[in-house]
Protein backbone atom coordinates (compact mmCIF):
# COMPACT_ATOMS: atom_id res chain seq x y z
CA UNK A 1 -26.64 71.58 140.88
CA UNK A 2 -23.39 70.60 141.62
CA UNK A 3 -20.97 72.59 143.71
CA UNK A 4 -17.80 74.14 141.99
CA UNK A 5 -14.73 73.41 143.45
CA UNK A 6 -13.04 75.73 146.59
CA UNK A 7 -10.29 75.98 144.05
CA UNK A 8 -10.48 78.10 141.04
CA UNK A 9 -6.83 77.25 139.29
CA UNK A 10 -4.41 74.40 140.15
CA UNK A 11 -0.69 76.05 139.46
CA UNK A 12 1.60 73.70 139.09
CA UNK A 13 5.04 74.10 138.78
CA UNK A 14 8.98 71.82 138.62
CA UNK A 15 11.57 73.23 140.73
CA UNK A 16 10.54 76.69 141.08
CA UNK A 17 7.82 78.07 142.83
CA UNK A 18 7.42 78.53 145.80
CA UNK A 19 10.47 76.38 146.43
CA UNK A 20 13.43 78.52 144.64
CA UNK A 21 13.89 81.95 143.22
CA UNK A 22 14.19 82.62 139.63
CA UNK A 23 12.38 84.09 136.60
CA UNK A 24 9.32 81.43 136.64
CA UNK A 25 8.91 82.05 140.63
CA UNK A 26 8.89 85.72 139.74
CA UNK A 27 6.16 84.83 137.01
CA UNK A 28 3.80 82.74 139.00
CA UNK A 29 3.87 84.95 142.39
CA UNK A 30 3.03 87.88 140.03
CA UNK A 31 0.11 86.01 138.57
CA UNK A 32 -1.11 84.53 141.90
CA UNK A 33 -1.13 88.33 143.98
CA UNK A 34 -2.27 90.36 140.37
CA UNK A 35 -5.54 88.42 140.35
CA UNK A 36 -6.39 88.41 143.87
CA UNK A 37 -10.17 87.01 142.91
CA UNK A 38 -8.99 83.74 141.74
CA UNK A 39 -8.36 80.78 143.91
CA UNK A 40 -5.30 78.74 143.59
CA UNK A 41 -4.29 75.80 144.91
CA UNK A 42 -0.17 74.87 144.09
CA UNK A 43 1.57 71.57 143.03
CA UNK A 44 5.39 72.46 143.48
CA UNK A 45 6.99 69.07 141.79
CA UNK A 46 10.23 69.46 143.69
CA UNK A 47 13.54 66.94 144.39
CA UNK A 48 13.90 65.89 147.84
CA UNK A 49 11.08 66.74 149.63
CA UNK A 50 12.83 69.10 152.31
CA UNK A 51 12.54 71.72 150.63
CA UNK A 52 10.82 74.83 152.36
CA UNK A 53 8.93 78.22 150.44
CA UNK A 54 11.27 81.29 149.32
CA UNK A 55 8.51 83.40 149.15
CA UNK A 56 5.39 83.79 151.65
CA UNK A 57 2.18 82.36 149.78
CA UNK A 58 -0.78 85.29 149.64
CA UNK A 59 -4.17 84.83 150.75
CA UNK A 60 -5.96 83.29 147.45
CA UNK A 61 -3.45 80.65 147.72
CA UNK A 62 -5.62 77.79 149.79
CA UNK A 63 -3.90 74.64 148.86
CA UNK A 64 0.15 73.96 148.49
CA UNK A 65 1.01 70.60 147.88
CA UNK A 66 4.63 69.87 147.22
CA UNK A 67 5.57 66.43 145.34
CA UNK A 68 9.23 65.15 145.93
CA UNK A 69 10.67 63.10 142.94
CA UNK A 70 13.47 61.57 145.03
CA UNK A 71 12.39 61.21 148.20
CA UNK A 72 12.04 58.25 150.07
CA UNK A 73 10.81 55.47 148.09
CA UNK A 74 7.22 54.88 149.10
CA UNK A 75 6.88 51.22 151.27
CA UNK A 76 5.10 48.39 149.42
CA UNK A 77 1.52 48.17 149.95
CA UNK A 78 0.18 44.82 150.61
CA UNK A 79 0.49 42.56 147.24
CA UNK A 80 -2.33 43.02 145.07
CA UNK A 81 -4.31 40.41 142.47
CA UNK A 82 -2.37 39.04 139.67
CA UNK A 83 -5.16 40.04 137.85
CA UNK A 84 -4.59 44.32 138.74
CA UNK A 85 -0.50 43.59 138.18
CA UNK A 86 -1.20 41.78 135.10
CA UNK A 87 -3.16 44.78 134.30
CA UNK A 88 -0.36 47.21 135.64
CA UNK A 89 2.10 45.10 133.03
CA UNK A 90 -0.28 45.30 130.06
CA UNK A 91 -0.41 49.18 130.36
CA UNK A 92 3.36 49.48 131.16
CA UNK A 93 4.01 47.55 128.02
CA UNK A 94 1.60 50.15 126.16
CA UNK A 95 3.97 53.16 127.50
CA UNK A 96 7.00 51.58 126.90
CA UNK A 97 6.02 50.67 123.80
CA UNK A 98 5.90 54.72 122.78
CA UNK A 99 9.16 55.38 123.78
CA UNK A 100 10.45 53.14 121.15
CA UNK A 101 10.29 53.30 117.10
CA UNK A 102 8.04 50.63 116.51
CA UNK A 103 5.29 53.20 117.44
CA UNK A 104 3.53 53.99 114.96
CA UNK A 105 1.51 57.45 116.71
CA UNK A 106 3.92 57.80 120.64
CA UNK A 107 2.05 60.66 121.64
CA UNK A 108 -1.08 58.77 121.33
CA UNK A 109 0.72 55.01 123.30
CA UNK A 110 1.88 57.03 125.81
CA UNK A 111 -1.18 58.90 126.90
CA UNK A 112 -3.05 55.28 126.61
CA UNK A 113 -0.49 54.17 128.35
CA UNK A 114 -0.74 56.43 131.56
CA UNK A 115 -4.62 56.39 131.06
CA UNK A 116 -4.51 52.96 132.23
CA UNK A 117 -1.67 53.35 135.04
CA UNK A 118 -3.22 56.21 136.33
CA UNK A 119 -7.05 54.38 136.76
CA UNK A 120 -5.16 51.61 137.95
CA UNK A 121 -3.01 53.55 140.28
CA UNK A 122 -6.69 54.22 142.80
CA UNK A 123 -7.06 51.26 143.60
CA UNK A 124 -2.87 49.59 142.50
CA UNK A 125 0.31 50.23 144.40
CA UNK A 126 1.78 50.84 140.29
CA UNK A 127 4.96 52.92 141.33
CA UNK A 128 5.37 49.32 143.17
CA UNK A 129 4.80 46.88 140.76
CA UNK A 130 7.39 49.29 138.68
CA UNK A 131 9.93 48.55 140.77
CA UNK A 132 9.65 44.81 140.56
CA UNK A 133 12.13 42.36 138.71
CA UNK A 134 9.19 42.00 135.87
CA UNK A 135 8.74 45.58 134.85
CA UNK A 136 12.76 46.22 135.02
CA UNK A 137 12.51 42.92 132.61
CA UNK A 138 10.41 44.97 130.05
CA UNK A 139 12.28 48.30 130.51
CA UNK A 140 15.52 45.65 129.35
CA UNK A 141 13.42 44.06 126.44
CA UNK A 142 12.62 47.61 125.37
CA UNK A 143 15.77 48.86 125.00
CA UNK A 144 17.42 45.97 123.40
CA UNK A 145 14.34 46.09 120.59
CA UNK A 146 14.96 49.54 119.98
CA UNK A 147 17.83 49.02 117.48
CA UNK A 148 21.72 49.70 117.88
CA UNK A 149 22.61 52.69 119.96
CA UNK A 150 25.80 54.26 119.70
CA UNK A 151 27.13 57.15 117.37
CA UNK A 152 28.27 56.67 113.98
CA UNK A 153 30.11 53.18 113.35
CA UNK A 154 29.53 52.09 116.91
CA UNK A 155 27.30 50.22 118.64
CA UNK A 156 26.29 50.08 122.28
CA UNK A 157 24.44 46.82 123.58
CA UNK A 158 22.07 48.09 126.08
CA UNK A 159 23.29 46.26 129.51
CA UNK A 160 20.92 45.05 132.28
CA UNK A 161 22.47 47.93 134.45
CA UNK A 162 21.20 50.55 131.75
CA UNK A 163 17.43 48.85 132.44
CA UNK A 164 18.11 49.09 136.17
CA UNK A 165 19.08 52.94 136.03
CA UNK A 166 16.09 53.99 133.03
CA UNK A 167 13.56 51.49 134.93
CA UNK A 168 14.10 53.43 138.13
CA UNK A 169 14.38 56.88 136.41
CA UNK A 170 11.15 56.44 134.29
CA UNK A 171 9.73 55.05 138.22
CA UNK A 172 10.84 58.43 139.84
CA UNK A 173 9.61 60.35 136.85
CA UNK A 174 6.11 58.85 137.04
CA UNK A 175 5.32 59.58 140.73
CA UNK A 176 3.21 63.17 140.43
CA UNK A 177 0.66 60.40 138.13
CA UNK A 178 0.07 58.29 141.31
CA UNK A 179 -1.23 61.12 143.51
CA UNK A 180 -5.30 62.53 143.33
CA UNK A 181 -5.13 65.49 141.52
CA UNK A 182 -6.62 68.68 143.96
CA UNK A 183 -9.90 69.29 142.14
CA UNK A 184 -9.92 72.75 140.21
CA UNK A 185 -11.85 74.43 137.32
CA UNK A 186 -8.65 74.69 136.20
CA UNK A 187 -5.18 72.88 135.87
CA UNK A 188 -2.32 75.64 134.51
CA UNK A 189 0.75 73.78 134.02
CA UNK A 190 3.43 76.25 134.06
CA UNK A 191 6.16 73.79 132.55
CA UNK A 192 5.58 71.20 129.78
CA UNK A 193 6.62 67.94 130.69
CA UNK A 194 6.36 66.25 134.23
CA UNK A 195 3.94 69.31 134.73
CA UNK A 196 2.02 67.85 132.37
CA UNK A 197 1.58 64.75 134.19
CA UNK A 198 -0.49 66.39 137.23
CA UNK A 199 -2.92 67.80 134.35
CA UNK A 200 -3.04 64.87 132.56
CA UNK A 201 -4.40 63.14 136.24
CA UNK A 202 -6.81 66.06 136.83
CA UNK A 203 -8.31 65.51 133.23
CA UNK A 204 -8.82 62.12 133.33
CA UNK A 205 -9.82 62.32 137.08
CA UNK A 206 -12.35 65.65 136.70
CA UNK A 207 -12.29 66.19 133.14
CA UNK A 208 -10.37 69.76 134.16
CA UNK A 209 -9.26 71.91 131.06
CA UNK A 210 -5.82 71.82 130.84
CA UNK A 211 -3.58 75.37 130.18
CA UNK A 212 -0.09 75.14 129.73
CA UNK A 213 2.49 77.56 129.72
CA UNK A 214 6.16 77.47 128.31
CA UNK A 215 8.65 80.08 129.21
CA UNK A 216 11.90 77.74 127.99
CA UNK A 217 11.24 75.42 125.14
CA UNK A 218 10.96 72.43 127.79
CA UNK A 219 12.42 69.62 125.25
CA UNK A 220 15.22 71.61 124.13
CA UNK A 221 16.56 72.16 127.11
CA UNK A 222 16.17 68.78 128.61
CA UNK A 223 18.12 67.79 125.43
CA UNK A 224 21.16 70.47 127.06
CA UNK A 225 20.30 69.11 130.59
CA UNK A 226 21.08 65.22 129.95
CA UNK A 227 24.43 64.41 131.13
CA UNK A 228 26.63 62.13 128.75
CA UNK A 229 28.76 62.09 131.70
CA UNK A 230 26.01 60.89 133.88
CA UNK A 231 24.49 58.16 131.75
CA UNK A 232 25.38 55.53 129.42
CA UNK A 233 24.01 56.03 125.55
CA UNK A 234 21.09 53.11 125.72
CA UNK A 235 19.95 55.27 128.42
CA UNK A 236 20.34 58.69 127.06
CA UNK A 237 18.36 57.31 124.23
CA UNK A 238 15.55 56.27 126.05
CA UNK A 239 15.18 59.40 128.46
CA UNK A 240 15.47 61.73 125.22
CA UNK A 241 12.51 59.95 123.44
CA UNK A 242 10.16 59.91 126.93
CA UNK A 243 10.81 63.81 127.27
CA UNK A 244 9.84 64.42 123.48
CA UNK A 245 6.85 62.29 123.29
CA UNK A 246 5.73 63.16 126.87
CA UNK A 247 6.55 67.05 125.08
CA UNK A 248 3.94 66.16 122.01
CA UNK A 249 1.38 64.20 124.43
CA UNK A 250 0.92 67.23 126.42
CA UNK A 251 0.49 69.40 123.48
CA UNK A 252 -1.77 67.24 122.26
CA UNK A 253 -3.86 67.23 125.71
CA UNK A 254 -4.16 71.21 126.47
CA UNK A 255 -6.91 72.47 125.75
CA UNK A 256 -5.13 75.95 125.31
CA UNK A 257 -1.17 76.78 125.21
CA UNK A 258 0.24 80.21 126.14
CA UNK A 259 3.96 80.12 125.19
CA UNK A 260 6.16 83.31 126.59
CA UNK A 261 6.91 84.21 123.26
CA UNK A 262 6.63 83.78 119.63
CA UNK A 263 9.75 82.18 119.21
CA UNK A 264 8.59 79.35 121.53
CA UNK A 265 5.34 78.92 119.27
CA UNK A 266 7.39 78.47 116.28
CA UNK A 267 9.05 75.51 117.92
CA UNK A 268 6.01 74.14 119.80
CA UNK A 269 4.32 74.14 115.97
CA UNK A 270 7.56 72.32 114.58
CA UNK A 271 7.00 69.59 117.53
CA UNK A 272 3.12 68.72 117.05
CA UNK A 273 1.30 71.28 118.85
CA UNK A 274 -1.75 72.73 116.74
CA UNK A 275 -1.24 76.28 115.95
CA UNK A 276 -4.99 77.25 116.44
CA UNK A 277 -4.86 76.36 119.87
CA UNK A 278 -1.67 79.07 120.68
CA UNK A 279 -1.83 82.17 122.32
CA UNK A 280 1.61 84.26 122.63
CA UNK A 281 1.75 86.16 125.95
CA UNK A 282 4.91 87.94 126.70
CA UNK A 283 6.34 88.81 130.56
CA UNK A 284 5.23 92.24 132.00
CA UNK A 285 6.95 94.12 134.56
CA UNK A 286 5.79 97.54 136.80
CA UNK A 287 7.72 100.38 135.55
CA UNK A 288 7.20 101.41 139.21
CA UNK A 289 8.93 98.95 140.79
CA UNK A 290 12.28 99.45 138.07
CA UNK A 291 12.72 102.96 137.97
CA UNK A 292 15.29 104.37 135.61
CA UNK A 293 18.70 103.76 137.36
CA UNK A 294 20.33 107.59 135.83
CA UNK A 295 23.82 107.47 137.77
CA UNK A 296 25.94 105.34 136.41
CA UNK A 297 29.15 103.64 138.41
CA UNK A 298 32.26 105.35 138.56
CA UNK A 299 34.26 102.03 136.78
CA UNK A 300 32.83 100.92 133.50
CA UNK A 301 31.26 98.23 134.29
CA UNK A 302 29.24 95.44 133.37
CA UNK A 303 25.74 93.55 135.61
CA UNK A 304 24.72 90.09 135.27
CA UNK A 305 21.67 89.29 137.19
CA UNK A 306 20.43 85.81 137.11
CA UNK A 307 20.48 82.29 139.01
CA UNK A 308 23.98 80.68 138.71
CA UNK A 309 23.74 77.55 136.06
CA UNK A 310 24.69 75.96 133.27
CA UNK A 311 22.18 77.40 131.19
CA UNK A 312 22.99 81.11 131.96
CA UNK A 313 26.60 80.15 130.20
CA UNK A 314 28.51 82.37 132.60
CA UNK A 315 31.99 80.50 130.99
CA UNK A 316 31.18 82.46 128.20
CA UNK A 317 30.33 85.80 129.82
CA UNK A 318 33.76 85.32 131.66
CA UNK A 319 35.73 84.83 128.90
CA UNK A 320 34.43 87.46 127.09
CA UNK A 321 34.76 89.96 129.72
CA UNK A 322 38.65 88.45 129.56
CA UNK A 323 38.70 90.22 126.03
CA UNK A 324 36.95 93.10 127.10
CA UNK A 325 39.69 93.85 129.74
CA UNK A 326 41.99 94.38 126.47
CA UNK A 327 40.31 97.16 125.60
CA UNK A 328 39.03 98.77 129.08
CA UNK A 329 41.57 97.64 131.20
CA UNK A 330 39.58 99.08 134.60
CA UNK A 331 36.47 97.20 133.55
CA UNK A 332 34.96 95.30 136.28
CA UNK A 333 32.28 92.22 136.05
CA UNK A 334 29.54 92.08 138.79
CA UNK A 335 27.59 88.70 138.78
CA UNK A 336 24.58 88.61 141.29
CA UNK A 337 22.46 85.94 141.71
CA UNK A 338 21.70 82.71 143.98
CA UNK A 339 23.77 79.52 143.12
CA UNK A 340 21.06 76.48 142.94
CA UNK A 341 21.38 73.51 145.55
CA UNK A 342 23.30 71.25 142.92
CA UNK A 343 24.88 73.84 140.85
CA UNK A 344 27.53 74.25 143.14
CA UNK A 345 30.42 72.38 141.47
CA UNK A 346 29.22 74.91 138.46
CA UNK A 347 29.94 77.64 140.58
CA UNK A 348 33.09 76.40 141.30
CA UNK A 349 34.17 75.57 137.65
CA UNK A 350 33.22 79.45 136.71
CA UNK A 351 35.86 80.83 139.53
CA UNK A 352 38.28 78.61 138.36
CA UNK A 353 38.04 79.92 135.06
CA UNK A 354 38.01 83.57 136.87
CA UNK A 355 41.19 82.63 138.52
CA UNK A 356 43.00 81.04 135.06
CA UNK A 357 42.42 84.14 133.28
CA UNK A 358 44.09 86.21 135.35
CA UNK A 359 40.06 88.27 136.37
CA UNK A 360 40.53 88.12 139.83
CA UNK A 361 39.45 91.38 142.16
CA UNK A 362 38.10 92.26 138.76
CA UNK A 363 35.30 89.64 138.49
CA UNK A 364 33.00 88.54 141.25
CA UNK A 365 30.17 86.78 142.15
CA UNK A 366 28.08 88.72 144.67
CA UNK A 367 25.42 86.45 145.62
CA UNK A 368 21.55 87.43 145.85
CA UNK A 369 20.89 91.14 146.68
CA UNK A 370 17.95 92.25 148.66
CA UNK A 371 17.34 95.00 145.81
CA UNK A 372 17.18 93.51 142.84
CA UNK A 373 17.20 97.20 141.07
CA UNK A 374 20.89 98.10 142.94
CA UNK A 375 22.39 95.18 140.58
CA UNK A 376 20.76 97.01 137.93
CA UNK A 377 22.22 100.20 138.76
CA UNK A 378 25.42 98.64 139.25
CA UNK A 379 26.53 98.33 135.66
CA UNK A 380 26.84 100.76 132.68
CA UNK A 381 25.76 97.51 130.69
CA UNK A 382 23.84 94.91 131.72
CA UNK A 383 24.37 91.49 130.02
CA UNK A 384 23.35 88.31 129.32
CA UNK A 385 24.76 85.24 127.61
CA UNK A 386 22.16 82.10 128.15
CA UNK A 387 22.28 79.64 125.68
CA UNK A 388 18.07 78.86 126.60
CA UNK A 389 15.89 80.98 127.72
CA UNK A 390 11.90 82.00 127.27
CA UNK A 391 11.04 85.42 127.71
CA UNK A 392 13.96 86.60 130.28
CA UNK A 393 12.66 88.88 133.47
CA UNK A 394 16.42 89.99 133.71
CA UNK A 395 16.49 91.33 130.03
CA UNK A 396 12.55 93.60 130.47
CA UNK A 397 13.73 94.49 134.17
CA UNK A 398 17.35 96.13 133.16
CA UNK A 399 15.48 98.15 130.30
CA UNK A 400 12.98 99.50 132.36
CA UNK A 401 15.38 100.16 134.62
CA UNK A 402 17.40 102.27 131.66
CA UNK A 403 19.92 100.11 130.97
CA UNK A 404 21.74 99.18 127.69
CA UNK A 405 21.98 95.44 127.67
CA UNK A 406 23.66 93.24 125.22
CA UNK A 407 22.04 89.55 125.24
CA UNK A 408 22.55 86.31 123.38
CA UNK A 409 20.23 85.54 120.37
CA UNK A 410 17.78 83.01 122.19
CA UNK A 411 14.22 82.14 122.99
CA UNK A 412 12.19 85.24 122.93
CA UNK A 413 15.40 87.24 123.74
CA UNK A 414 15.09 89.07 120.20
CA UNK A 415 11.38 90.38 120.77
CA UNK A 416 12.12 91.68 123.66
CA UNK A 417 14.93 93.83 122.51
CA UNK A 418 14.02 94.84 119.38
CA UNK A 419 16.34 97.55 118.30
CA UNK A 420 16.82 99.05 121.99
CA UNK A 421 19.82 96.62 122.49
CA UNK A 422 22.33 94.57 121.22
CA UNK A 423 21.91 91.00 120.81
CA UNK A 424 24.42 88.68 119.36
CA UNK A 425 24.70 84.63 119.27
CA UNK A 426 24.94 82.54 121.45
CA UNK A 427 28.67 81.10 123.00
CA UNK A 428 29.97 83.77 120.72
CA UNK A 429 32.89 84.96 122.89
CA UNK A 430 34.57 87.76 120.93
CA UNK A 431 30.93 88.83 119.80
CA UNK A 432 29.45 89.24 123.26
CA UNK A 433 33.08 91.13 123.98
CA UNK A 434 33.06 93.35 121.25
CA UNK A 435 29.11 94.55 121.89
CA UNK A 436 30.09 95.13 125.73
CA UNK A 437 33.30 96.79 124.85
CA UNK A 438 31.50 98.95 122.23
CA UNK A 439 28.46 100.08 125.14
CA UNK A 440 31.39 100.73 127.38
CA UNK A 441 33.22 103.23 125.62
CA UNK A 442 30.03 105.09 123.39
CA UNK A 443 28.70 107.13 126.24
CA UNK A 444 25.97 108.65 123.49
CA UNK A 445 25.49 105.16 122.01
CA UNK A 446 24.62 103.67 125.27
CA UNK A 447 22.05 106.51 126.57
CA UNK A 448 20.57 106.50 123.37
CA UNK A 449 19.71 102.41 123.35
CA UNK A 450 18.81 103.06 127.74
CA UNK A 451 16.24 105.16 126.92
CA UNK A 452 15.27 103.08 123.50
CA UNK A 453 15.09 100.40 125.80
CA UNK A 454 12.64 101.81 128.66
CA UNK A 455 9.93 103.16 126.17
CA UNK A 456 9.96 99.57 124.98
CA UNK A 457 8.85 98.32 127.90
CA UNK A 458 6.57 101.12 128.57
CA UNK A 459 4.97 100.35 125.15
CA UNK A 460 4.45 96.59 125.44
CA UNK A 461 6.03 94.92 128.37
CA UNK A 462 3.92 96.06 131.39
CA UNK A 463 2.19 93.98 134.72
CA UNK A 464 -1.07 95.59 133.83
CA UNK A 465 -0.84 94.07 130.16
CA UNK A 466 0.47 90.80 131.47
CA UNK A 467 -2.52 90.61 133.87
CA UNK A 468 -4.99 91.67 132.21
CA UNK A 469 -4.23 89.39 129.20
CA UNK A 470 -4.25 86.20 131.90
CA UNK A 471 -7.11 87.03 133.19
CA UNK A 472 -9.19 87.47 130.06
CA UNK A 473 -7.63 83.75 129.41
CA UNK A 474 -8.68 82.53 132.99
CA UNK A 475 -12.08 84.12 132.19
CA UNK A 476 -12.45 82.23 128.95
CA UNK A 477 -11.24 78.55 130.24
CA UNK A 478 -13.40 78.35 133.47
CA UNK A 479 -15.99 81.18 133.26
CA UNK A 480 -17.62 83.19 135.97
CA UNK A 481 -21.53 81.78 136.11
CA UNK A 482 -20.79 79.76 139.44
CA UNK A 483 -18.30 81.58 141.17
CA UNK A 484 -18.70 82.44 144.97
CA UNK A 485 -17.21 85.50 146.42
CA UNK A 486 -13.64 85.00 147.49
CA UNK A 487 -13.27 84.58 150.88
CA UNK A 488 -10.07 85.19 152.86
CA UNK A 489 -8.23 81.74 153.85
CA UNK A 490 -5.80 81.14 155.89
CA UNK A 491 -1.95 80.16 155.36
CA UNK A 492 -1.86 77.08 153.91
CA UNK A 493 0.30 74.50 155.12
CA UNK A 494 2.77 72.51 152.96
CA UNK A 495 2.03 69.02 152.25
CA UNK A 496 3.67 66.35 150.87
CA UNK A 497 2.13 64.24 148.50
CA UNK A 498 1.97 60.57 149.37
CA UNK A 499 3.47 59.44 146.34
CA UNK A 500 2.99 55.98 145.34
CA UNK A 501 -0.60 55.81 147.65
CA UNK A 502 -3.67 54.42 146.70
CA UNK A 503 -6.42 56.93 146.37
């Protein structure tokens, strides 16, 4: 009888844990320490490869392996056979081919496609031999057969710079398909997309069952995330199309998908995944750990908890709170929350816009807070104005914690409220100003959607509900027949994944 593997469940994560704080770092480390009888190993897909833990890893953690996108570029291996790079070509060509519209079924090219690069890549330098003149060639030939690119009445020749900068973008994007998979009962991809890629390997390496979990709706907000500033059109084109069939390929290989909400099923249905194999399962938090916040500040005003970024849409918040100053002139705004290695020129651009409208000593940024429940506490209202999100922590944390909150209409936003808050659309300005406003000056109005608010969560949003849901899931994808008693392991170390090796 064969041996199960040490590792019960691969996480694996982009940019988040256990690398950087934030609502899907909050999500895994409660997973990992509420079911202290699984095993998990870690893949942290992260940027530069210097990156070191936020958070200390618990016990059932035995592997962490982190996998830099843009770190140094791996050296060449010795040349191989033209035979293996003709081979390398041929599958390239297949996977280039579904990012294109003379596919006739992408999802189904591309996963062929990396089939082949990833068998190849044991015993192939591929991440190489794709960043050789001939496979830049094809990334060129590619876009140029793709048809005109440009917006309406224009039209944008694809250049060979715009193969140079997609060939070695599609390169860095491909690396976490080059490394062995850790060997698991169980791959949960906690993002769709590059995520994807590390469960794709473990499949086709182990034949592991494949769980993946959106909190975001991954494609739509890689759609908000690409940079017209950044990149020409040819190029935007192409990098759209790999993120929405590499969306609908990993659909398409899950063997279960647990969305954090219903409003990220509905879209996951709309972009190929098959209904049957959904399973909603909203955020919990412990009512222990929020206690209701009952004194209220002595200045009306308003909390926003969250990491500093473009998709939190603090411009908006800010300008809002500009109009709200028109009607409670001793309102003040108190934003706390970690600005992202990256996002500081963001940063910057919101307290300039502090500064032009006149909010200064009024508005401020206060940075992370050991506490999280003192930023609660430190508004009358707590708000939010994202224009993405999944299932927001910030938005279940400030109602147990008894606070009114007024949030923009999206992702799962809505059934989380329900009608103990106030919820409004998105980049609405005067609508996000006019529910604050309206919290801030209806004493009675406000207690009555607090306390709305924390029997909500006390109803459906709890840890215990969260966990035990998981691990009924966990249960069901790798069963319990073989398991061995869990035995205490020491703290792992962090390594690197040689990225571009041969197995």
């Amino acid at each position: 009888m064969t041996r199960p593997p040490d590792i019960d469940v691969t996480l694996v994560t982009e940019g988040t844990y256990p690398f950087h704080h934030g609502g899907v770092t909050v999500w895994c480390d409660q997973m990992i320490r509420g079911l202290p009888e699984r095993r998990f190993g870690v893949v942290a897909i992260t940027g530069s490869g210097d990156e070191h833990p936020v958070l200390a890893l618990p016990p059932n953690v035995t592997e962490l392996r982190a996998l830099p996108l843009w770190g140094p570029t791996p050296r060449r291996r010795r040349r191989c056979s033209a035979a293996r790079a003709a081979a390398v070509a041929e599958a390239h060509e297949r996977f280039l081919d579904a990012l294109t519209d003379r596919a006739t079924d992408p999802e189904g090219e591309l996963l062929e496609g990396l089939g082949r690069m990833h068998d190849l890549a044991r015993s192939t330098d591929v991440g190489g031999l794709l960043r050789e003149q001939s496979a830049l060639e094809r990334v060129h030939e590619r876009l140029r057969s793709s048809g005109s690119f440009g917006r309406a009445g224009e039209t944008t020749a694809p250049t060979v710079g715009d193969a140079l900068v997609a060939g070695e973008l599609l390169e860095h994007f491909l690396r976490p398909l080059w490394v062995p998979p850790l060997e698991s009962r169980l791959t949960h991809c906690v993002s769709n997309g590059l995520p994807a890629l590390v469960g794709l390997a473990a499949k086709w390496t182990f034949g592991t069952n494949m769980l993946l979990t959106e909190h975001g709706v991954y494609l739509r907000e890689r759609y908000l995330a690409v940079d017209s500033r950044a990149y020409s059109f040819p190029v935007r084109a192409l990098l759209l199309r790999f993120y929405r069939v590499l969306a609908g390929a990993a659909y398409r290989a899950a063997d279960l998908i647990t969305p954090g909400s219903e409003y990220n099923q509905r879209w996951q249905v709309r972009i190929g995944a098959d209904e049957d194999l959904i399973q909603p399962v909203h955020n919990g938090v412990d009512p222990e750990d929020f206690p209701p916040a009952d004194d209220e500040p002595s200045v009306p005003t308003l909390a926003w908890i969250g990491r500093v970024d473009p998709l939190k849409d603090l411009e908006t918040l800010i300008r809002a709170f500009a109009l709200v100053r028109r009607r409670v002139p001793e309102a003040r705004l108190r934003m706390f929350g970690p600005t992202p290695r990256g996002n500081e020129p963001y940063r910057r651009r919101c307290e300039d816009l502090v500064e032009s409208l006149g909010l200064a000593g009024a508005a401020a940024f206060e940075g992370r807070v050991d506490a999280i429940t003192e930023a609660y506490g430190a508004g009358h209202v707590v708000a939010l104005t994202s224009v993405s999100e999944g299932f927001p922590y910030t938005v279940i944390e400030a109602m147990a914690s008894r606070r009114a909150t007024v949030s923009t209409d999206v992702g799962g936003v809505r059934e989380a409220v329900g009608e103990a808050g106030l919820v409004v659309a998105p980049r609405d300005v005067q609508a996000v100003a006019d529910a604050c406003a309206r919290l801030l000056v209806d004493g009675p109005l406000r207690q009555r959607i607090a306390d709305a608010a924390r029997a909500r969560v006390l109803e459906r949003f709890t840890l215990g509900r969260f966990l035990d849901t998981y691990r009924g899931i966990y249960e069901n994808c790798i069963g319990d027949a073989d398991e061995a008693p869990l035995r205490p392991a020491p703290e792992p170390e962090v390594r690197v994944g040689a990225i571009g090796a041969v197995a």
